[in-house]
C-alpha atoms as a PDB file:
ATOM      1  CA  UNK A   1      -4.397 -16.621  17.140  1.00  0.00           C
ATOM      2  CA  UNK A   2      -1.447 -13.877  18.457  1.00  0.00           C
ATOM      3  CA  UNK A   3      -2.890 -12.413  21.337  1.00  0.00           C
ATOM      4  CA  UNK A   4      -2.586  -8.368  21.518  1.00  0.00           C
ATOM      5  CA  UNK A   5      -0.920  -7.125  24.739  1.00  0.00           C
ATOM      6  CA  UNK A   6      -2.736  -4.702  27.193  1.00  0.00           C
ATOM      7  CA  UNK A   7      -2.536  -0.706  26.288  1.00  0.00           C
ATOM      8  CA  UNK A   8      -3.233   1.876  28.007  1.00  0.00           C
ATOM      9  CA  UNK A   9      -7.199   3.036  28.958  1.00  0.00           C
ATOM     10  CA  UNK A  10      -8.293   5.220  26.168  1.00  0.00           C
ATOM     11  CA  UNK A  11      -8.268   9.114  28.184  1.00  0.00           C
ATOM     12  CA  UNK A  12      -8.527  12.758  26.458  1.00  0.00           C
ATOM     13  CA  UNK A  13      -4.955  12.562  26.062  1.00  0.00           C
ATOM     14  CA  UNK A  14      -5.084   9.380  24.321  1.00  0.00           C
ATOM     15  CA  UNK A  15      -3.723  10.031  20.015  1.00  0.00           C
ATOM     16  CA  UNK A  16      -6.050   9.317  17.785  1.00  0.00           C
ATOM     17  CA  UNK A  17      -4.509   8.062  14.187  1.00  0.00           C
ATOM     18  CA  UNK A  18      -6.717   6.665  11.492  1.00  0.00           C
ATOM     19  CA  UNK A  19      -7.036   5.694   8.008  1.00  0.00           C
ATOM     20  CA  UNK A  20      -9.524   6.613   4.777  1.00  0.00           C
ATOM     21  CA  UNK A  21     -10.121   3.695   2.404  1.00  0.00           C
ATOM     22  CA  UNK A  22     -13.078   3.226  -0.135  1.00  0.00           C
ATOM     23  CA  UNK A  23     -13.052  -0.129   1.315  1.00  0.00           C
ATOM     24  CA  UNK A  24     -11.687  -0.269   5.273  1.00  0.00           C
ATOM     25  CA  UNK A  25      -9.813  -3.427   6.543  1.00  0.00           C
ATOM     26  CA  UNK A  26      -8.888  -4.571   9.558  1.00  0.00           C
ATOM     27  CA  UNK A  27      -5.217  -5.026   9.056  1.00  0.00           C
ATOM     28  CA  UNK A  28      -3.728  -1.436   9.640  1.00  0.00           C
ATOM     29  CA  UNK A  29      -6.097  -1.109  12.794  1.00  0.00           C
ATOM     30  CA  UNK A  30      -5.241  -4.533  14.189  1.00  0.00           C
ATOM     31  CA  UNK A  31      -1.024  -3.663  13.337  1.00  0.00           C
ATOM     32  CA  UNK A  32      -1.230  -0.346  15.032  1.00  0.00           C
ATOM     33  CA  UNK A  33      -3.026  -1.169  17.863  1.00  0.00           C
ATOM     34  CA  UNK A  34      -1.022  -3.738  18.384  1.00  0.00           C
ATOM     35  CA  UNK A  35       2.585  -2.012  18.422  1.00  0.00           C
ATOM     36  CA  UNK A  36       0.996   0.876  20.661  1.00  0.00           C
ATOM     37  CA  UNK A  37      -0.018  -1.649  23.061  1.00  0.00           C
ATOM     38  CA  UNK A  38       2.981  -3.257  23.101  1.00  0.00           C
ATOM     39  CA  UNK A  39       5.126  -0.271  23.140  1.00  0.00           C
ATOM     40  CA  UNK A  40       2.561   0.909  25.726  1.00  0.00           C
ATOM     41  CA  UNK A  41       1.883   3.976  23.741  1.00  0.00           C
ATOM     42  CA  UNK A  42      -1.266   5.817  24.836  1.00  0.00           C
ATOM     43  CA  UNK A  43      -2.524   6.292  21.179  1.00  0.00           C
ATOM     44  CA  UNK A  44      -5.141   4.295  19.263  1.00  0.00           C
ATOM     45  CA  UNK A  45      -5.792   3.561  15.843  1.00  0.00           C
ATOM     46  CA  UNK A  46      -9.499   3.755  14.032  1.00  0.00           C
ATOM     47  CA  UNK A  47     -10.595   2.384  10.267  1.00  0.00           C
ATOM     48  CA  UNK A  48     -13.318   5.228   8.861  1.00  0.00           C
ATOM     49  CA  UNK A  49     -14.272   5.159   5.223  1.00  0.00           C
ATOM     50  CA  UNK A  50     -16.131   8.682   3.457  1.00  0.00           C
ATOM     51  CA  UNK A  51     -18.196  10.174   0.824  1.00  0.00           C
ATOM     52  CA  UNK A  52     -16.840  13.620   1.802  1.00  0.00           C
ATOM     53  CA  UNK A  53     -13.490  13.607   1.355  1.00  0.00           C
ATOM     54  CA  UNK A  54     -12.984  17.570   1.856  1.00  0.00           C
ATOM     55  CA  UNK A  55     -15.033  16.605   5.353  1.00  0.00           C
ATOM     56  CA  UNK A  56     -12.957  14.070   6.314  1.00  0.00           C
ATOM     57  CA  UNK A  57      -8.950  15.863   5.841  1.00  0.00           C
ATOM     58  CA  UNK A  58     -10.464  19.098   7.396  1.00  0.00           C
ATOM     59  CA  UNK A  59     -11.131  16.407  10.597  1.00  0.00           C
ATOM     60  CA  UNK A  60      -8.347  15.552  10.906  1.00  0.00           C
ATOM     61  CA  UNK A  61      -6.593  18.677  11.271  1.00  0.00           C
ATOM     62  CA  UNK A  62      -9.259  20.257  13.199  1.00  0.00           C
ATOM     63  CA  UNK A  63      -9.219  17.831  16.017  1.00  0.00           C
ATOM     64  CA  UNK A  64      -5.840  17.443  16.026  1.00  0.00           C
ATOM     65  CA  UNK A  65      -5.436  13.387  14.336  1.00  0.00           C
ATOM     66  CA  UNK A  66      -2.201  12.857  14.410  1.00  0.00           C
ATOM     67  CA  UNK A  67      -1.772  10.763  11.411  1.00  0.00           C
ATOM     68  CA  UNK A  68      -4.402   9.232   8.474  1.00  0.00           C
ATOM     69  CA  UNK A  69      -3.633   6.670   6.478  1.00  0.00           C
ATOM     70  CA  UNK A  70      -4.872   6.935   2.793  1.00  0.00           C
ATOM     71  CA  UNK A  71      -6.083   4.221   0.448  1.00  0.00           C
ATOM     72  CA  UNK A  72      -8.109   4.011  -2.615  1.00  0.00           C
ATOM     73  CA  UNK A  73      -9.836   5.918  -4.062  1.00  0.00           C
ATOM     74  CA  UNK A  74      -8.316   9.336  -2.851  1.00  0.00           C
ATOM     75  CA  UNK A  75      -4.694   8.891  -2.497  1.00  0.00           C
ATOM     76  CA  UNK A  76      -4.577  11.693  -5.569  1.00  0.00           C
ATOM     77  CA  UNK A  77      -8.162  13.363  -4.578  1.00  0.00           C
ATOM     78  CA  UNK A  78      -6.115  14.468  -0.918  1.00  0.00           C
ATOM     79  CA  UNK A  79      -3.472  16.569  -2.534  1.00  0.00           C
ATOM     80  CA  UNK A  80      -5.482  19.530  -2.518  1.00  0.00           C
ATOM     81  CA  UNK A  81      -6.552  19.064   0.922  1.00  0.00           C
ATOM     82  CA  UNK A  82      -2.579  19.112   2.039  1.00  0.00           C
ATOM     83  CA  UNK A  83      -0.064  22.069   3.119  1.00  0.00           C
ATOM     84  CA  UNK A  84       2.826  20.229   2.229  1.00  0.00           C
ATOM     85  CA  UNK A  85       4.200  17.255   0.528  1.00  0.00           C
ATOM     86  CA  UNK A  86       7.189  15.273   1.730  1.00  0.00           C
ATOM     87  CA  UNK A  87       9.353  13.835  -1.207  1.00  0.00           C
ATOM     88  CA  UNK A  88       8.484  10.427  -1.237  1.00  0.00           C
ATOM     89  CA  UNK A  89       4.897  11.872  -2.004  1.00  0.00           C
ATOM     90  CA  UNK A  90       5.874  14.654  -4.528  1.00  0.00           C
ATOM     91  CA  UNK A  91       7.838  13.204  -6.447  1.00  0.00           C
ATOM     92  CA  UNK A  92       5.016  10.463  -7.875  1.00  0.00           C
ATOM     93  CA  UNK A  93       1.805  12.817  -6.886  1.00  0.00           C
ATOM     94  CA  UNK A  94       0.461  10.026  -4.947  1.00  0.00           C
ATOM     95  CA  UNK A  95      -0.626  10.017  -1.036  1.00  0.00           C
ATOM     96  CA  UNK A  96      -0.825   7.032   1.354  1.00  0.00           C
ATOM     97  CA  UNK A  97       0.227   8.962   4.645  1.00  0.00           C
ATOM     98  CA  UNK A  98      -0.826  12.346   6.568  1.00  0.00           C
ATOM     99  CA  UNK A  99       0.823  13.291   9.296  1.00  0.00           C
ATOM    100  CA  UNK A 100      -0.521  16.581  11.205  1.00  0.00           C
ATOM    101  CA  UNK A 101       1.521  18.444  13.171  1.00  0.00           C
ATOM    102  CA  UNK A 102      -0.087  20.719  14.896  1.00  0.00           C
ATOM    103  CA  UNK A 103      -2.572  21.794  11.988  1.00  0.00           C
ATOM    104  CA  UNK A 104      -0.206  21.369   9.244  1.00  0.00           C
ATOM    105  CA  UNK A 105      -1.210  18.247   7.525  1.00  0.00           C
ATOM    106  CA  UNK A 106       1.730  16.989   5.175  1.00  0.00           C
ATOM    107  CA  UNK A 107       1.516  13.854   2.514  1.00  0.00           C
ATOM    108  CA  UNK A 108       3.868  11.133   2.561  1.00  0.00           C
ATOM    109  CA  UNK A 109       3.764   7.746   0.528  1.00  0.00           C
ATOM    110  CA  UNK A 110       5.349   5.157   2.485  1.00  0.00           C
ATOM    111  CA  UNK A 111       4.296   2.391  -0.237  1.00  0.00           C
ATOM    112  CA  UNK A 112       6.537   3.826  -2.489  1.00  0.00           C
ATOM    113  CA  UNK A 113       9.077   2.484   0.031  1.00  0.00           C
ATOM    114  CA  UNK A 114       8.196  -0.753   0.766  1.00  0.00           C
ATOM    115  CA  UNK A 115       8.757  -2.101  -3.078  1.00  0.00           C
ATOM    116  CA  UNK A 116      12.660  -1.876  -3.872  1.00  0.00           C
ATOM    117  CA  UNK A 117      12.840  -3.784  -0.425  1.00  0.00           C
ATOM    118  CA  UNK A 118      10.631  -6.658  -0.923  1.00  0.00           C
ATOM    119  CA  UNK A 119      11.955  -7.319  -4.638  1.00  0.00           C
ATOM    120  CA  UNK A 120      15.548  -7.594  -3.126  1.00  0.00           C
ATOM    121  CA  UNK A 121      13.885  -9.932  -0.417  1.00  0.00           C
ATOM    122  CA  UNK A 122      12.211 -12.131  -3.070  1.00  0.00           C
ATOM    123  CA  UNK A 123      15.089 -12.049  -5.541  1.00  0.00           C
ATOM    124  CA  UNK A 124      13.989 -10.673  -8.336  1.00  0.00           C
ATOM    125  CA  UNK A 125      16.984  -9.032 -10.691  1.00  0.00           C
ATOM    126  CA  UNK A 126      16.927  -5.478 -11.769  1.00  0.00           C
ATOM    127  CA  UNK A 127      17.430  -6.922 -15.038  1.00  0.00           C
ATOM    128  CA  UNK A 128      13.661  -8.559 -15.653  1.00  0.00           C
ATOM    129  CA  UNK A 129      10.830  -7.226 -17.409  1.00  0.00           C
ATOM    130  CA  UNK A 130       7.927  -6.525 -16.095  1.00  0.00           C
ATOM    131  CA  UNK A 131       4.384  -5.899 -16.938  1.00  0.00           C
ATOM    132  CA  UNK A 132       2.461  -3.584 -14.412  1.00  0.00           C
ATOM    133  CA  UNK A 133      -1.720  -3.861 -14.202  1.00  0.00           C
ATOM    134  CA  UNK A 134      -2.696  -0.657 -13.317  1.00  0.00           C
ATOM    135  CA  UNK A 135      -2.314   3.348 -13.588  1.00  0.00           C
ATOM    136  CA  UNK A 136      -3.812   4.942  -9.988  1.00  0.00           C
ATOM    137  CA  UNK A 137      -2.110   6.223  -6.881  1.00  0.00           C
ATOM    138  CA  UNK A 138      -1.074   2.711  -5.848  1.00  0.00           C
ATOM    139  CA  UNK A 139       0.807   2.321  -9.626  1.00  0.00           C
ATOM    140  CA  UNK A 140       2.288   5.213  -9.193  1.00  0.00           C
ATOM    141  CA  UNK A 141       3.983   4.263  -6.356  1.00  0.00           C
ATOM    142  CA  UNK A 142       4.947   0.371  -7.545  1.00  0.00           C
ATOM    143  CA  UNK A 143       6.450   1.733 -11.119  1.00  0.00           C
ATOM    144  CA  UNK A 144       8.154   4.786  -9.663  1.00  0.00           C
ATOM    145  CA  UNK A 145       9.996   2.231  -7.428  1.00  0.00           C
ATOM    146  CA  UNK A 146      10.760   0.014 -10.383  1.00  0.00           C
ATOM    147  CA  UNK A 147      12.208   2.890 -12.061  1.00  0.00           C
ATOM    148  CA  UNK A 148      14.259   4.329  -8.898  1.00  0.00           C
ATOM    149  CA  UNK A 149      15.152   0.567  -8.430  1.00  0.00           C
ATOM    150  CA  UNK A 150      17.353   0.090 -12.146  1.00  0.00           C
ATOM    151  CA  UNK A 151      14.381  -1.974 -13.546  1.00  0.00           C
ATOM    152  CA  UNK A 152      14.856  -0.579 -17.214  1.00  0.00           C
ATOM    153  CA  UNK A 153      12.204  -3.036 -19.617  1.00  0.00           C
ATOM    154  CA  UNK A 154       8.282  -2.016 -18.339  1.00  0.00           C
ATOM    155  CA  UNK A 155       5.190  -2.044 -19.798  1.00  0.00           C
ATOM    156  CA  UNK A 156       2.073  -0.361 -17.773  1.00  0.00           C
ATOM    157  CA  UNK A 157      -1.111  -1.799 -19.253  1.00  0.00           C
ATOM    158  CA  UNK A 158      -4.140   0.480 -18.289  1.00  0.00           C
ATOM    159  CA  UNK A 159      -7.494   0.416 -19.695  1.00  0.00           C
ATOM    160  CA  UNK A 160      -7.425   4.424 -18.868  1.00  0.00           C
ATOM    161  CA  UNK A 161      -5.311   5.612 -21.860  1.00  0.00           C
ATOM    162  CA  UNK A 162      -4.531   9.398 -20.448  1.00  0.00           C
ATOM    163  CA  UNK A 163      -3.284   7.753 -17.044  1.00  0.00           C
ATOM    164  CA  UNK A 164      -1.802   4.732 -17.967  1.00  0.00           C
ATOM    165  CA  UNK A 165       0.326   6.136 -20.983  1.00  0.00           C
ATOM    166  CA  UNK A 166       1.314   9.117 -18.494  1.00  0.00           C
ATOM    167  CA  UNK A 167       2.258   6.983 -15.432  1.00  0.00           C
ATOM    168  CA  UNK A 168       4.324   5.122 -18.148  1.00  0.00           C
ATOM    169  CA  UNK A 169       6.024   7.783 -19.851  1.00  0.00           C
ATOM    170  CA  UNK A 170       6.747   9.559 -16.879  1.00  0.00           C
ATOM    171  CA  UNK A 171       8.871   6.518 -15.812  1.00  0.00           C
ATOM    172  CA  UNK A 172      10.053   5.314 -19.834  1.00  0.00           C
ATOM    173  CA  UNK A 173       8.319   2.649 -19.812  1.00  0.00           C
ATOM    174  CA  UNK A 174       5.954   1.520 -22.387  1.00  0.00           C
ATOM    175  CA  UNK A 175       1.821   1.599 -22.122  1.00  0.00           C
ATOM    176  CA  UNK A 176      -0.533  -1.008 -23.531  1.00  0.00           C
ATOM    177  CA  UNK A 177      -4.111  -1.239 -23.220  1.00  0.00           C
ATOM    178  CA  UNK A 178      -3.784  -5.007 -23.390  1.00  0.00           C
ATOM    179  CA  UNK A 179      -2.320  -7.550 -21.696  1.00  0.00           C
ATOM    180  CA  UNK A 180       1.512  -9.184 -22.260  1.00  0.00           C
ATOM    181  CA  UNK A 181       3.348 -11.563 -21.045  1.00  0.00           C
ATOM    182  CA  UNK A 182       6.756 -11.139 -19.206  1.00  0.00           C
ATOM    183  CA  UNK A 183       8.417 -12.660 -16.213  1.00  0.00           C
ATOM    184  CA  UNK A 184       7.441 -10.440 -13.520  1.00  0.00           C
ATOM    185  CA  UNK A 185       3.527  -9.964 -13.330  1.00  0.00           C
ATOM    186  CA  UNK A 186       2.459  -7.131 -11.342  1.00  0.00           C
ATOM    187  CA  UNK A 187      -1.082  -6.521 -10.048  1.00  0.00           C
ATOM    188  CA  UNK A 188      -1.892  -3.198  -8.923  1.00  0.00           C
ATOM    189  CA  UNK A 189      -5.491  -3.144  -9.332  1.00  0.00           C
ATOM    190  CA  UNK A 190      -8.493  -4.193  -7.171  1.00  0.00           C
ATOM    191  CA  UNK A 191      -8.797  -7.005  -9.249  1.00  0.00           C
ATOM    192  CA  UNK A 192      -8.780 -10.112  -6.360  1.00  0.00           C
ATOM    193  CA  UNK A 193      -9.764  -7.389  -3.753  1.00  0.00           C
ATOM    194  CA  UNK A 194     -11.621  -8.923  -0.839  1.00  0.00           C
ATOM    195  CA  UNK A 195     -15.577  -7.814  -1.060  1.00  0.00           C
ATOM    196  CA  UNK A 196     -14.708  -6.437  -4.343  1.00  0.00           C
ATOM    197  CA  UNK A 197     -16.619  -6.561  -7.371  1.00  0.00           C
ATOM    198  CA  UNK A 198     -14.127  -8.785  -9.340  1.00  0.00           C
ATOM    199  CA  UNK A 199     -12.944 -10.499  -5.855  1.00  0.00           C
ATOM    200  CA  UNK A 200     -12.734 -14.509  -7.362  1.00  0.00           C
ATOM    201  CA  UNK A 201     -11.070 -13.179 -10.407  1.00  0.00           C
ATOM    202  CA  UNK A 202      -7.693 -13.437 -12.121  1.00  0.00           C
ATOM    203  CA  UNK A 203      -5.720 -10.001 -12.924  1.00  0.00           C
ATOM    204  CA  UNK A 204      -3.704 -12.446 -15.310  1.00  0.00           C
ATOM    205  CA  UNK A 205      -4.941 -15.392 -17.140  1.00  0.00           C
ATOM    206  CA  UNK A 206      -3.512 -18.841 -16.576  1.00  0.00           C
ATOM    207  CA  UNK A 207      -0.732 -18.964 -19.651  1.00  0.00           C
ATOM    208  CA  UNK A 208       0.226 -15.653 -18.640  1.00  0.00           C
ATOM    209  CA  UNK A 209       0.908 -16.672 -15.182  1.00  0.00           C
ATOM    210  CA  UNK A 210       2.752 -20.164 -16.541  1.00  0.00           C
ATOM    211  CA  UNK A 211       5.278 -18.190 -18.700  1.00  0.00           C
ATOM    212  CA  UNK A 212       6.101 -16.143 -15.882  1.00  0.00           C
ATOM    213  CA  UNK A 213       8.831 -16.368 -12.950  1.00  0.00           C
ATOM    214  CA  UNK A 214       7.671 -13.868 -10.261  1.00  0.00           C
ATOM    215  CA  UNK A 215       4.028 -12.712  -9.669  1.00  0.00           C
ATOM    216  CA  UNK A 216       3.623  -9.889  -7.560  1.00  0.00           C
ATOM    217  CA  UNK A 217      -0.174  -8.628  -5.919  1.00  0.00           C
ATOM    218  CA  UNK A 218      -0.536  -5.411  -4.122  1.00  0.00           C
ATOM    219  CA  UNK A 219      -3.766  -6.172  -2.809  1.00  0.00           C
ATOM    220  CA  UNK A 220      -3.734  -7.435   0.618  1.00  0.00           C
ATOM    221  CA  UNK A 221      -6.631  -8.600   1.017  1.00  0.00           C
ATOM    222  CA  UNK A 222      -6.835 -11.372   1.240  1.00  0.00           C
ATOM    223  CA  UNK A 223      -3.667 -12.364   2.146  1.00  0.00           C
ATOM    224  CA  UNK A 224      -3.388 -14.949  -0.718  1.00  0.00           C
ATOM    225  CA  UNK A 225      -5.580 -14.009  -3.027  1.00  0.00           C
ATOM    226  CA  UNK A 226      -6.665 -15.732  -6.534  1.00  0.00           C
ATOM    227  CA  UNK A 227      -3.767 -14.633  -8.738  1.00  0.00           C
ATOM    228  CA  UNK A 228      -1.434 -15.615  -5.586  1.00  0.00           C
ATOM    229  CA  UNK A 229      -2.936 -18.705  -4.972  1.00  0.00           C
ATOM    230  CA  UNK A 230      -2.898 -19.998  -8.810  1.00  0.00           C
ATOM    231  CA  UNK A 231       1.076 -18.532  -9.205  1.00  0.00           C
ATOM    232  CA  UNK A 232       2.122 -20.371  -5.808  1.00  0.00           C
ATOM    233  CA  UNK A 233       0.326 -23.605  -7.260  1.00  0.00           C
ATOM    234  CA  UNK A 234       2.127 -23.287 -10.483  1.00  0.00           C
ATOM    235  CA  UNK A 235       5.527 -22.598  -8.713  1.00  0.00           C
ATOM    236  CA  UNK A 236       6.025 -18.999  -8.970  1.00  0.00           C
ATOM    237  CA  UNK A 237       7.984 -17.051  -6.668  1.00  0.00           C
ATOM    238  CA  UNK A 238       5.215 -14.837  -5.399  1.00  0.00           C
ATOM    239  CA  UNK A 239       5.293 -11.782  -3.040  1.00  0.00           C
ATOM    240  CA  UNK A 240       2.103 -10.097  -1.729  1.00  0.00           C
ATOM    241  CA  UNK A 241       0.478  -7.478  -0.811  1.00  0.00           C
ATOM    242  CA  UNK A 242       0.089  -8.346   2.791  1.00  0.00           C
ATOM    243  CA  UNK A 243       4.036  -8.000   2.770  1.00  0.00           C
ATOM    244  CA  UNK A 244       3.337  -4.705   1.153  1.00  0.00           C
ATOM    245  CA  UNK A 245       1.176  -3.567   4.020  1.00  0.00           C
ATOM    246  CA  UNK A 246       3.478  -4.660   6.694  1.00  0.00           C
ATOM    247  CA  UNK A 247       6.694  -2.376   5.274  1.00  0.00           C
ATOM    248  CA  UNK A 248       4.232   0.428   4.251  1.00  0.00           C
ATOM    249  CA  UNK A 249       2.546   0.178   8.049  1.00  0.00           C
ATOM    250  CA  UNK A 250       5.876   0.675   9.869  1.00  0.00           C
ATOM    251  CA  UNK A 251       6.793   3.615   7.939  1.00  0.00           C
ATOM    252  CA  UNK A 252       3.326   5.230   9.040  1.00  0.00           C
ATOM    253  CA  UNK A 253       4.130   4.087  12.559  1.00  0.00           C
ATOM    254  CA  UNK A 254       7.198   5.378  12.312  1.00  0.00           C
ATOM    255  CA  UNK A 255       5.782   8.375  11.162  1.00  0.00           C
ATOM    256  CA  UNK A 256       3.201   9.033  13.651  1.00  0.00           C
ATOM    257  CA  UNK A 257       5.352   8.171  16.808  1.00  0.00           C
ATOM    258  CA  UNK A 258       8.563   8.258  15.647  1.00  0.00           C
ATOM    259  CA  UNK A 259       9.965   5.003  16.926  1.00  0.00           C
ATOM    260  CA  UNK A 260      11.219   2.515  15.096  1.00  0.00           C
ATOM    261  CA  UNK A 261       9.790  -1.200  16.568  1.00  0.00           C
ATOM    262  CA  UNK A 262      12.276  -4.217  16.166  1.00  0.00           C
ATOM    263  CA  UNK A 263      12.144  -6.740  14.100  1.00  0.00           C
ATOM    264  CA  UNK A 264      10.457  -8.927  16.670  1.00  0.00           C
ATOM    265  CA  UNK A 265       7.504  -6.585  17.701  1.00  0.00           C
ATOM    266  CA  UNK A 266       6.865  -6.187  13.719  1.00  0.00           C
ATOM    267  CA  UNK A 267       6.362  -9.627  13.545  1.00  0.00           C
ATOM    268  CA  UNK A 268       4.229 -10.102  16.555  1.00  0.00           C
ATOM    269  CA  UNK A 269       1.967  -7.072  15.116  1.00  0.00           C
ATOM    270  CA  UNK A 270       1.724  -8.427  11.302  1.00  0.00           C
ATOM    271  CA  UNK A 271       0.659 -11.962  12.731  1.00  0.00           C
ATOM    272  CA  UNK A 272      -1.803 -10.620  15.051  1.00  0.00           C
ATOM    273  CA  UNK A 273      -3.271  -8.327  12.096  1.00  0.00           C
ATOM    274  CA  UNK A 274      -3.583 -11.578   9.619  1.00  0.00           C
ATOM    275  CA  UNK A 275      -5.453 -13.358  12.446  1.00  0.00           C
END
């Protein structure tokens, strides 16, 4: 296991950043941590889930948290709760940053970023067609990025007609209510989620997965989870949602303390949050 470096003692003029989830992790607290440490920042980073959402936002602006990461369920509920959106969080009405300066909290999405990126990485061509599970914050993001990227044949199957046909023709793409196949699978549901209801399920079934080329999972965690481990056995090119988390955690970092780690220290910091 990737040892964290020493940081600074926690003091009263240590930074407090955090993150709202319906489900915390450990990941974004163990990556954080880890770069302030190393970067001998005098900030630290806490996990807090909440019934009281309105409770929660007013927090962090009233005792002055620099930044909150947002997860499901309330990366649409916080919009309200904002001053200002940036673009990247506008533009697909979906939240997975806050940063507060000074009492002004504004909403970022730094997932929405991390997609084009990774599909480039993996080599996937502009030119495939894809079928997208799911029609909440996180979906948002994922098919806005599809779109923005020059991927032109979508479908977004939702079980939630009013959001899933929206999402879909707010990007002209197709909505189903059930399943296709296509060559690029996307998961962007809890479906797989670690401690989740449907955690040892698969968001595809089996001859879905064997007609397709690339499989893609948002959730990230686990790190490999069911429909990851099945497409990797089956010889898919598969990208995860753990690679999701690491792109989408240095924007926040970014964000918060506005340096940009290298290469190197991201690395250190995503192994040391998987371990």
């Amino acid at each position: 296991m990737t040892e964290a470096p020493a940081r600074p003692v926690i003091g009263r003029d240590t930074t407090l950043c955090m993150s709202l989830a319906g489900r915390p992790g450990n990941f974004g607290s163990r990556f954080h941590n880890h770069l302030y440490a190393a970067l001998g920042l005098d900030y630290v980073y806490k996990a807090f889930t909440t019934k009281d959402l309105p409770g929660a936002i007013g927090g962090v602006r009233a005792l002055g948290i620099r930044g909150c990461a947002i997860s499901m369920p309330f990366k649409e509920a916080c919009i309200p709760l904002l001053d200002a959106l940036a673009p990247s969080a506008e533009a697909i009405a979906s939240v997975n940053t806050i940063v507060n300066d000074d009492g002004h909290l504004t909403g970022h999405n730094t997932d929405y970023a991390a997609i084009a990126p990774l599909l480039r990485k993996h080599g996937v061509p502009v030119e495939t067609p894809f079928v997208a599970r799911g029609s909440g914050g996180m979906a948002k993001a994922v098919v806005s990025a599809l779109r923005d990227a020059g991927f032109r044949n979508g479908t977004v199957v939702a079980r939630n007609e009013a959001a899933g046909r929206a999402l879909a023709e707010s990007c002209g793409y197709e909505w189903r209510r059930d399943l296709v196949a296509a060559p690029l699978l996307m998961n962007i549901t809890p479906i797989g989620m670690e401690g989740g209801p449907e955690a040892s399920e698969l968001a595809f079934p089996e001859a879905m997965l064997a007609e397709a080329r690339f499989v893609f999972d948002v959730v990230a965690l686990p790190p490999e989870t069911p429909l990851i481990r099945r497409a990797r056995a089956l010889g898919k090119t598969v990208i995860t949602g753990a690679e999701v988390a690491v792109l989408q955690a240095v924007g926040q970092f970014v964000l918060y303390t506005g340096i940009t780690p290298s290469d190197e220290q991201i690395a250190a910091a995503a192994a040391f949050a998987r371990g």
